[in-house]
Each structure stands twice: as structure tokens, then as C-alpha cells.
Protein backbone atom coordinates (compact mmCIF):
# COMPACT_ATOMS: atom_id res chain seq x y z
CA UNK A 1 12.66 -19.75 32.09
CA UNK A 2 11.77 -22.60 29.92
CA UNK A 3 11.87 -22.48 25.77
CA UNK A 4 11.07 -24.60 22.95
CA UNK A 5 14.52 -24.17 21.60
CA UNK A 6 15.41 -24.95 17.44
CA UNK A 7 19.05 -25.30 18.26
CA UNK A 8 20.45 -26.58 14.97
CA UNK A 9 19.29 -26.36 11.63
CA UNK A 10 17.87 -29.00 9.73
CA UNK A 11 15.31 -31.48 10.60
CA UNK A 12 14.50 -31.52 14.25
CA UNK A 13 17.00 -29.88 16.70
CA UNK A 14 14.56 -28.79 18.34
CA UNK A 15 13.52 -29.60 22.91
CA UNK A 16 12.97 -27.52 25.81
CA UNK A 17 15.78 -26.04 27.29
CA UNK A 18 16.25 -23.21 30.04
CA UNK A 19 16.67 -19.77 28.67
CA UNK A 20 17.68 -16.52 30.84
CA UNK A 21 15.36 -14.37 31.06
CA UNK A 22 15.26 -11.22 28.68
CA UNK A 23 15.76 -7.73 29.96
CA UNK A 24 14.16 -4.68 29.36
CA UNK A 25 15.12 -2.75 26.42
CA UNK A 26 14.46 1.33 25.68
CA UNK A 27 11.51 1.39 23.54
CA UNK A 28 10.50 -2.16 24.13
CA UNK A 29 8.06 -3.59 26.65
CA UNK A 30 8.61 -7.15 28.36
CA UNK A 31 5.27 -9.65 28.19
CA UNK A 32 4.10 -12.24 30.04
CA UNK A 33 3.40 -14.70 27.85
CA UNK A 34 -0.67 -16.05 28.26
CA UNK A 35 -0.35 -18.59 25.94
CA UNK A 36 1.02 -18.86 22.23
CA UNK A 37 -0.19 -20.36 19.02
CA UNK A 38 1.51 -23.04 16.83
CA UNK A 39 1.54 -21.95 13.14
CA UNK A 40 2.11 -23.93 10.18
CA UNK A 41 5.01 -22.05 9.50
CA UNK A 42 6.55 -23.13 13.08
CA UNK A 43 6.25 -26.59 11.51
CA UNK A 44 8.18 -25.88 9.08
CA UNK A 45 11.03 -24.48 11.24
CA UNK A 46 10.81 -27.51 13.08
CA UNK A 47 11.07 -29.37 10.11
CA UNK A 48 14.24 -27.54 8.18
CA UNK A 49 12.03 -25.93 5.76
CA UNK A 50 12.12 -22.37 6.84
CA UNK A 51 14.97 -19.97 7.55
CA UNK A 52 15.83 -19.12 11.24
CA UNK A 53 18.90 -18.37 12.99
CA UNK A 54 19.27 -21.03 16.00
CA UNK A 55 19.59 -21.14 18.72
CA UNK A 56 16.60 -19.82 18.69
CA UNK A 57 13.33 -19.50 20.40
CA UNK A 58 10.29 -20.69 18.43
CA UNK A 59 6.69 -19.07 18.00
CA UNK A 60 5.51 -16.09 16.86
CA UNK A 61 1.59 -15.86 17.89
CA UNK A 62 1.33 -14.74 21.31
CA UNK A 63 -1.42 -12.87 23.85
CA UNK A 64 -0.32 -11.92 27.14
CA UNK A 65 0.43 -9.37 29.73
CA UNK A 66 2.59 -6.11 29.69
CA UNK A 67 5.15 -6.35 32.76
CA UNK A 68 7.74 -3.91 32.80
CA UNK A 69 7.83 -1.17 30.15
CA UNK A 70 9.93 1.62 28.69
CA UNK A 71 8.29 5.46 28.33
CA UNK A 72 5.28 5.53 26.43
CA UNK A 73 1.49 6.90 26.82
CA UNK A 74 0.30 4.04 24.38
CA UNK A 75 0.56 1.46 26.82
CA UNK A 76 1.27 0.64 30.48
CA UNK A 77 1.71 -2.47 32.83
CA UNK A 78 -1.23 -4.94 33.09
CA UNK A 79 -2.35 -4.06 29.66
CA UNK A 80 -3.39 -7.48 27.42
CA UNK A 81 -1.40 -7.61 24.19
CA UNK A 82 -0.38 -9.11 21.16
CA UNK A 83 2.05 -7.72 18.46
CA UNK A 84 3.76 -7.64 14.88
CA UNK A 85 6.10 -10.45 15.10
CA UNK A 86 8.32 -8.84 12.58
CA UNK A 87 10.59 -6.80 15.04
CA UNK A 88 13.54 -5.95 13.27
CA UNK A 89 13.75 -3.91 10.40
CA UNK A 90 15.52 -1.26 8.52
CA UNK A 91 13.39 1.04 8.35
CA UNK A 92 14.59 3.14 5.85
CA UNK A 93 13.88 1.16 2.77
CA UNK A 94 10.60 1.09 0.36
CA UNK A 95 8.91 -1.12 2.29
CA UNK A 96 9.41 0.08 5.45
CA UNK A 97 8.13 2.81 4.40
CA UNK A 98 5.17 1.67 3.25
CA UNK A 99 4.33 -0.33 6.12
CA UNK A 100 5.35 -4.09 4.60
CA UNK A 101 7.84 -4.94 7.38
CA UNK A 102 7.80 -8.34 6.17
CA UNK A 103 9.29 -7.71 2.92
CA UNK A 104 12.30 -5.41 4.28
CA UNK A 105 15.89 -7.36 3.03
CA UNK A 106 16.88 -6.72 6.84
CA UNK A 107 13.85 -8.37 8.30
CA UNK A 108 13.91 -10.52 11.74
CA UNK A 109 11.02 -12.19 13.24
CA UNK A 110 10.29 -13.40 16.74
CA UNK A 111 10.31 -17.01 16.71
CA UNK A 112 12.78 -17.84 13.96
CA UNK A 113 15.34 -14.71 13.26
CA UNK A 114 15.21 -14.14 17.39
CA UNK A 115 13.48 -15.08 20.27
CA UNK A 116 10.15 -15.92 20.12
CA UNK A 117 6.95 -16.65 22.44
CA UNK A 118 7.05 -20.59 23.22
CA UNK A 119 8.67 -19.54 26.39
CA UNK A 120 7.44 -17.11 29.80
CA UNK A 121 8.92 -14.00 28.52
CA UNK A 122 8.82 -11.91 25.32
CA UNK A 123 10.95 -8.75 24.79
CA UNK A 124 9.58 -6.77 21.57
CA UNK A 125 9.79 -2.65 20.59
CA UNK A 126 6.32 -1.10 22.10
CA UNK A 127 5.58 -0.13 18.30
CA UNK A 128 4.87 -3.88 17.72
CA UNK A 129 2.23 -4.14 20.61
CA UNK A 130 -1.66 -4.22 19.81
CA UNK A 131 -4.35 -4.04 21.92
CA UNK A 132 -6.30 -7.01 22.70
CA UNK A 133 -9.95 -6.05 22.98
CA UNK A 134 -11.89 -7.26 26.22
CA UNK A 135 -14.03 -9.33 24.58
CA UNK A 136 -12.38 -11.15 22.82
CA UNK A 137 -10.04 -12.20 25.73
CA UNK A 138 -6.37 -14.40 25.90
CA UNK A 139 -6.88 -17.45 23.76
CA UNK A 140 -8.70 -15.59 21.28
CA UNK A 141 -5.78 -12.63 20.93
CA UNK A 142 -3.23 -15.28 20.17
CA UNK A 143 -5.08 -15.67 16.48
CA UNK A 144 -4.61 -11.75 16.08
CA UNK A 145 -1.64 -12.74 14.00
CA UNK A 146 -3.16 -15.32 11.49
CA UNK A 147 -6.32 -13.08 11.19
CA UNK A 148 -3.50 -10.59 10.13
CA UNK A 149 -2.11 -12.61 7.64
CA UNK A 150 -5.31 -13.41 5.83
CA UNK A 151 -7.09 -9.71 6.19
CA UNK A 152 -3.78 -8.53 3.99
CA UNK A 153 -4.13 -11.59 1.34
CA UNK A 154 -7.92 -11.36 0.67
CA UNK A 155 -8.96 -7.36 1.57
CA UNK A 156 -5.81 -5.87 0.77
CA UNK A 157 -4.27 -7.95 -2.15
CA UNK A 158 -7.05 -9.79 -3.83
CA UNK A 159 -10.05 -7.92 -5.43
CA UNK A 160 -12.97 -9.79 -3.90
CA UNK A 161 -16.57 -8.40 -5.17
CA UNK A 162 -20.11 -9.33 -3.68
CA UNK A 163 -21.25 -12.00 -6.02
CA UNK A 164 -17.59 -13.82 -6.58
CA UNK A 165 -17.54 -17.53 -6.56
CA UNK A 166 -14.47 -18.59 -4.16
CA UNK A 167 -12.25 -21.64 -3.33
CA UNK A 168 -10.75 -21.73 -0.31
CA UNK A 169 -8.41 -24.62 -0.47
CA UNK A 170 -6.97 -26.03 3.44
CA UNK A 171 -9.59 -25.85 5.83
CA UNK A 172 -7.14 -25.13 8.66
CA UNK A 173 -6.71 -22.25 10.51
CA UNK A 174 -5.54 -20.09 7.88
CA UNK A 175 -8.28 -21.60 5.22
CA UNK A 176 -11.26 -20.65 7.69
CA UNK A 177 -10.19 -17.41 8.66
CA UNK A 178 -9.55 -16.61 4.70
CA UNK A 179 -13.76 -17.56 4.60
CA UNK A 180 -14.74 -15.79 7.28
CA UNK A 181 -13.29 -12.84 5.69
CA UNK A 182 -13.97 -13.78 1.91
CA UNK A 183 -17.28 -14.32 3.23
CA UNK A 184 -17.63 -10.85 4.82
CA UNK A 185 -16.79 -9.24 1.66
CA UNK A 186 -19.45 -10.45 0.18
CA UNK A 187 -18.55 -13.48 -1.89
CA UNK A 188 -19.95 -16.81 -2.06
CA UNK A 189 -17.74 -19.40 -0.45
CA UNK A 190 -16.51 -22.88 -1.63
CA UNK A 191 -14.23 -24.72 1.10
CA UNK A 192 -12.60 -27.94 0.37
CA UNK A 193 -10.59 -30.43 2.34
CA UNK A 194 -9.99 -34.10 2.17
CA UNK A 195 -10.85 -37.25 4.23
CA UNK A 196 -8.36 -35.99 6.89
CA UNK A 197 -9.96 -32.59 7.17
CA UNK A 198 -13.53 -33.93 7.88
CA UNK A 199 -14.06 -32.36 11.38
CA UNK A 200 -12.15 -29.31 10.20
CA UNK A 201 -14.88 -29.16 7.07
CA UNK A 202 -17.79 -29.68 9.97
CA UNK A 203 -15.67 -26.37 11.94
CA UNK A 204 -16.16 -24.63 8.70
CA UNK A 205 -19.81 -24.93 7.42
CA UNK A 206 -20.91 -22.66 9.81
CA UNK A 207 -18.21 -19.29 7.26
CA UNK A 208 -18.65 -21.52 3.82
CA UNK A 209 -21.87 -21.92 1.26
CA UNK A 210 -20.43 -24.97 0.53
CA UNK A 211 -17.95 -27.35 2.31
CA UNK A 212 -16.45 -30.31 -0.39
CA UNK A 213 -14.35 -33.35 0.71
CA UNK A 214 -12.42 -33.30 -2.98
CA UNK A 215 -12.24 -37.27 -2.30
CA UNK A 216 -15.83 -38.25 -2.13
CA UNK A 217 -17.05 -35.48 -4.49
CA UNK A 218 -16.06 -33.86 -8.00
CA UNK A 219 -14.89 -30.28 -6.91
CA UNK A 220 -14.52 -29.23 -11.04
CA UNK A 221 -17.88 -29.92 -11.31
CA UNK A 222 -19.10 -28.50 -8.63
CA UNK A 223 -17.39 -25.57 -9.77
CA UNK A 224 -18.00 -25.33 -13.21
CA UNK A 225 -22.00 -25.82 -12.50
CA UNK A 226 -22.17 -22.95 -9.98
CA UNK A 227 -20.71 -20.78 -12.37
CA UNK A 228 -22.13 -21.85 -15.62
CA UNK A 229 -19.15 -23.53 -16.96
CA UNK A 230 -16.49 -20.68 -16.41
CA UNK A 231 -14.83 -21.69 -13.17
CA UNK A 232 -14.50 -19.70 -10.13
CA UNK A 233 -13.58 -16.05 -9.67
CA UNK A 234 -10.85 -16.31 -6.94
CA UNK A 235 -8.85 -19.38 -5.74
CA UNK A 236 -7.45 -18.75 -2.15
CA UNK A 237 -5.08 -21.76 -1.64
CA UNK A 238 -4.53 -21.93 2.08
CA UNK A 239 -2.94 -25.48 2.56
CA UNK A 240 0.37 -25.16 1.24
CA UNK A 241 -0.31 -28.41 -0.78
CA UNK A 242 1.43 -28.47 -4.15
CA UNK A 243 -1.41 -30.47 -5.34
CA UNK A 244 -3.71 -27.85 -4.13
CA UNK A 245 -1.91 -25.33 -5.73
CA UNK A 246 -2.14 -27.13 -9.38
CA UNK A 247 -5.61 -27.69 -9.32
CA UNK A 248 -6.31 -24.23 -8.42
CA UNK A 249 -5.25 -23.27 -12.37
CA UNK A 250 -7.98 -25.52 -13.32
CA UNK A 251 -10.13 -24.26 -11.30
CA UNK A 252 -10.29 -20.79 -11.90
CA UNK A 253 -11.91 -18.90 -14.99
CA UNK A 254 -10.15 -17.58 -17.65
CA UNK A 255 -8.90 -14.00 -16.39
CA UNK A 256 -9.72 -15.28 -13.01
CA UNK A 257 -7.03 -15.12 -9.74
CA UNK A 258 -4.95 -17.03 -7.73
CA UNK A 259 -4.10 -15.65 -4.02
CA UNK A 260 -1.13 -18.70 -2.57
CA UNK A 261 -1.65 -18.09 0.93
CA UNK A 262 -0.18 -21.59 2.42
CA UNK A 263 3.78 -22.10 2.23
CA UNK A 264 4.75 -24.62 0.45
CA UNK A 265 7.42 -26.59 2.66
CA UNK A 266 9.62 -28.10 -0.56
CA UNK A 267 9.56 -26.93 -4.59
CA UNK A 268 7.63 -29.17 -6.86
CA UNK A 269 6.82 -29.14 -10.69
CA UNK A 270 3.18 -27.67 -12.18
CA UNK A 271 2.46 -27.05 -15.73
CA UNK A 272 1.80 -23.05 -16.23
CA UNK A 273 1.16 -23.54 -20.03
CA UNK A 274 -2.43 -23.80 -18.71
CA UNK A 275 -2.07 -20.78 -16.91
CA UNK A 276 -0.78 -18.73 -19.34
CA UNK A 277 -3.48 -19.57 -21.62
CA UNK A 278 -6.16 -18.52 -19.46
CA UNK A 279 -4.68 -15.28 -18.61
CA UNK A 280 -4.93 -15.43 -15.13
CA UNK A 281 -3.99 -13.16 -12.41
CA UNK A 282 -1.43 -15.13 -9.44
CA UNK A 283 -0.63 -13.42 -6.46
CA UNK A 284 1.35 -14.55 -3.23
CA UNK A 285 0.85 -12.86 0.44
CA UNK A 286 3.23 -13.19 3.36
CA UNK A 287 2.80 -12.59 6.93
CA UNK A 288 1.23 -8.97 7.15
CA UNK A 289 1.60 -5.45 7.16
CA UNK A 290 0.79 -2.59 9.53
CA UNK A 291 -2.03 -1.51 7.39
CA UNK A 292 -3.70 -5.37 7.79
CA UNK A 293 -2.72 -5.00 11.60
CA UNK A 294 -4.83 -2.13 12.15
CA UNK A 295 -7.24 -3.39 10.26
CA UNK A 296 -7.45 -6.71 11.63
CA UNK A 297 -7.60 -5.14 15.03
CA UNK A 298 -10.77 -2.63 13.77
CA UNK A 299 -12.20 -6.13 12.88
CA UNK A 300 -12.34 -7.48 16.12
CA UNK A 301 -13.37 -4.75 18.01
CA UNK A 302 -16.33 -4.49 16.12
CA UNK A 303 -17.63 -8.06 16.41
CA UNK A 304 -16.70 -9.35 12.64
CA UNK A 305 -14.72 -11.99 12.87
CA UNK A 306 -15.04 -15.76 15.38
CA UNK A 307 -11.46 -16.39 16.43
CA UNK A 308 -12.85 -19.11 19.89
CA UNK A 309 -14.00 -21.90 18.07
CA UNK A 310 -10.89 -22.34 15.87
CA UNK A 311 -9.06 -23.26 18.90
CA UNK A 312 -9.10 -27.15 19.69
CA UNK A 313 -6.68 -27.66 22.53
CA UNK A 314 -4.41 -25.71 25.15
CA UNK A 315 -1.44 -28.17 26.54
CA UNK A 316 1.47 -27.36 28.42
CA UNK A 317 4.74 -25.73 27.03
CA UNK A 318 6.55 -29.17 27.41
CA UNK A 319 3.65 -30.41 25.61
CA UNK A 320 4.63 -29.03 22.13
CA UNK A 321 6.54 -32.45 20.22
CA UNK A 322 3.25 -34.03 20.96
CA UNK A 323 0.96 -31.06 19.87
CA UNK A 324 3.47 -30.73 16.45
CA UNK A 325 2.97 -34.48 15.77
CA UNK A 326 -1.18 -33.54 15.87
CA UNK A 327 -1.35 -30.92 13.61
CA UNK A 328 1.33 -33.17 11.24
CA UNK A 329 -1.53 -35.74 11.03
CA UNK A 330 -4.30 -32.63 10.95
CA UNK A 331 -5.61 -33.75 14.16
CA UNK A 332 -7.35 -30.40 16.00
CA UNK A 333 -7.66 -27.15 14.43
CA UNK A 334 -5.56 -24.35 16.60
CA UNK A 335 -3.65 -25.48 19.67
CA UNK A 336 -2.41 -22.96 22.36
CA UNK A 337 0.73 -23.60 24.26
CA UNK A 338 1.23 -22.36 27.88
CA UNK A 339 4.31 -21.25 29.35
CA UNK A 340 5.29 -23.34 32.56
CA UNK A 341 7.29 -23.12 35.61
């Protein structure tokens, strides 16, 4: 079968190569891969800026098809799935326990600690597996695992009341998915881009109150008039930009919050005197957790949440250099990737 292979580290490495195809495992069931997202964060494996263990298959968003699988009454063959791509775990530590497989010291995820889903065939424990629900169909499951990421950062680890004014910084996938949700939780939404993001913004107006390109208008004031001069309640910074990420502590009120949602590829400087002064409250979220699974999946069953018109474009497996090199230049919103022959 056919993978996008990272098979060095560092930039690049990275082309499709044949793979054999992985074998059953007890406790695991083998999918048919539908079709598989492209995450920022498979950028920056591309790109040298996140750990993985080549040679190694890339991506970690997936929906497809159960084909073979081991005991279990959960699931059977023909059943549409996604899953947890955080496979490998201890399972005995603190987290683990508590359901934040992502922060276990032993963790491996599909995509870059071991094979992932820009390829036919996925082998992952049955525990991982959810349920897509009918409606929703293919495409649509692939985004189960964003969604994920940004139910745990905004109704999990960020206190968002009915009323709160909020940022969302990064109108890409991540950015509108943390509105949608912000937005469902009752607080009034602020989403900001650039000149770049302009069609992203127009994807957006339909989850935001207000949508602000930060180079043709004054996003401070803006700010600091809808809330009478204090700033906003909650900054959700969802680009990853370290520019982003400064003006988000002038931005906020005093005692306010920062959530850092988007990964920032390389370190860079900020001033926190200004922080400090303000006494505010900043928080980081990565990946998910098994409680923001579940819940994620409760969210789409009942209706909450518009995964179809994030997605822009669905191209070939052999496709992906040229799908990468969009989303570098922000062209699109969420493109799919099918397996092929």
C-alpha cells in the first residue's frame, strides 16, 4: 500500500513510498482508511518542528471503515470510525489514569511516534475507535479529532460564561471550531485573521459576532469599546503565531485568560512583565482526552456542531506536497486526502 512517508528527520524527508500492509493485532481492529485530514501539526512534522520517530507514516485524522477485527461487542466489520490517535500509552501513570493520554511520558501517536492514516490501512487498539454518527457521514468524521482538541481547550480547560467577550485568534480550522464551541457556551465571539485569511474570515461569520482583518482595522479598539475599556474576557489563540500570541496579553483584561491552542513551530521572545501585571490567568491545551472524546462525540450526535463546510478540497494521496504547499500559503480551509491504489 502507498504512504506519505517522513523518512528522516529534519526539514522535508518526506514522499510516497510503498508500505506493507499492517496485520491484525489482539485487541486492535484494522481500518480502511475513507479519507484523512491534514493538521497543522502534520506541517510541522513535515517541516522538522515536531517530534516523530521516522520512518514513519504521517496523519493522524482519519474516518473510515472497520475490516477485520479482534473480539469485541463494541464494534464489528463495516462499522464507520474514527479514533484517539494517541495509541500507546502506559497506562499506569496519573494521567492515564485520568484519561489525558496525551500527557503520559510513554505516549505514541499515529502519524508521528508510529504509523499513521495518510496511507490505505490503519492498525489501532479497538479502545481508540469512535463511532461516526450517520449523519454526519466520512468527510465530516475525519474533523472528529480537531473538534476533540478544541471541546477539551474551551469546555474543559477554560471557564467560558454566557456574556464573555472572546478572541479567537487563527481563523483556520482549529480557530472556527474553537467559535463554534465558544459560541455555544454562550459567549460573544470576536474572530480575527489577516489579509491572507479573508475567505477563511467570510467561512467564519456565519460562528463569530464579529469577524476583524487586524490589518485593515484596529482590533484594541475594537476590543476595548465592546467592553468598556477593560479588554476581553478570554483570548483563544488558535494560529500558532508568536505575534498572535503577544498581542493576546494586550488584549485581555486584567485577571482575564489566555487558552494557547495553536503550536508554535519555533521559540520566540514576548515581554510577560505586562502579563504579570495584569494578573492574568495562561493556560495551554494539547491534543485531547477521553473525557473531550466522548464529549465531542455527544456533540455531534446531537446536531451542535458544522464540521462540512470547513472542508475546502479532497485530492488524491499522491496529492499531499501540493495540498501542504496550500495550507503553507493559507489557501483552503480543511483538505481531505484519499488513499489510492
Amino acid at each position: 500500500m502507498k504512504g506519505v512517508v517522513k523518512y528522516a528527520r529534519g526539514s522535508g524527508q518526506t514522499e510516497v513510498r510503498e508500505m506493507p500492509t499492517p496485520d491484525l493485532k489482539p485487541g486492535h481492529a484494522k481500518i480502511a482508511i475513507e479519507v484523512a485530514g491534514i493538521c497543522g501539526t502534520d506541517l510541522h512534522i513535515y517541516a522538522g518542528e515536531y517530534p516523530s520517530n521516522p520512518p514513519v507514516i504521517i496523519g493522524h485524522e482519519f474516518a473510515g471503515t472497520i475490516v477485520d477485527i479482534d473480539e469485541t461487542d463494541e464494534y464489528q466489520v463495516g462499522d464507520a470510525v474514527t479514533g484517539i490517535p494517541t495509541t500507546i500509552v502506559c497506562g499506569e501513570c496519573r494521567y492515564c489514569s485520568a484519561g489525558q493520554l496525551s500527557l503520559c511520558d510513554q505516549r505514541l501517536s499515529i502519524g508521528s511516534g508510529v504509523h499513521g492514516t495518510y496511507t490505505k490501512y490503519l492498525v489501532v487498539p479497538t479502545w481508540s475507535l469512535r463511532k461516526i454518527p450517520e449523519h454526519i457521514g466520512m468527510h465530516s468524521g475525519a474533523l472528529s479529532e480537531p473538534l476533540c482538541c478544541c471541546v477539551k481547550a474551551v469546555s474543559m480547560l477554560t471557564t467560558v460564561k454566557a456574556g464573555d467577550i472572546v478572541v479567537v485568534t487563527g481563523p483556520g480550522p482549529i480557530g472556527l471550531l474553537t467559535a463554534q464551541i465558544a459560541r455555544l457556551e454562550g459567549a460573544y465571539v470576536i474572530l480575527t485573521g489577516t489579509s491572507v485569511d479573508e475567505q477563511r474570515l467570510r467561512v467564519g461569520a456565519q460562528w463569530a459576532d464579529h469577524t476583524v482583518n487586524i490589518e485593515k482595522a484596529n482590533l484594541k479598539d475594537m476590543v476595548y469599546e465592546l467592553t468598556d475599556g477593560y479588554g476581553a474576557d478570554i483570548i483563544f489563540e488558535c494560529s500558532g503565531s508568536a505575534a498572535a500570541t503577544r498581542s493576546a496579553i494586550d488584549l485581555v483584561r486584567k485577571q482575564g485568560t489566555i487558552m494557547q491552542i495553536g503550536l508554535h513551530g519555533s521559540p520566540f521572545e514576548i515581554d510577560f512583565f505586562p502579563a504579570e501585571l495584569k494578573e492574568i490567568t495562561i493556560k495551554t491545551s494539547f491534543a485531547g482526552s477521553i473525557q473531550a472524546w466522548d464529549r465531542t462525540m455527544t456533540l455531534l450526535q446531537q446536531k451542535k456542531i458544522e464540521l462540512a463546510p470547513l472542508i475546502s478540497d479532497v485530492l488524491p494521496l499522491t496529492e499531499w506536497k501540493t495540498a501542504f504547499d496550500r495550507l503553507d500559503r493559507k489557501e483552503g480551509m480543511k483538505i481531505l486526502l484519499k488513499p489510492v491504489d
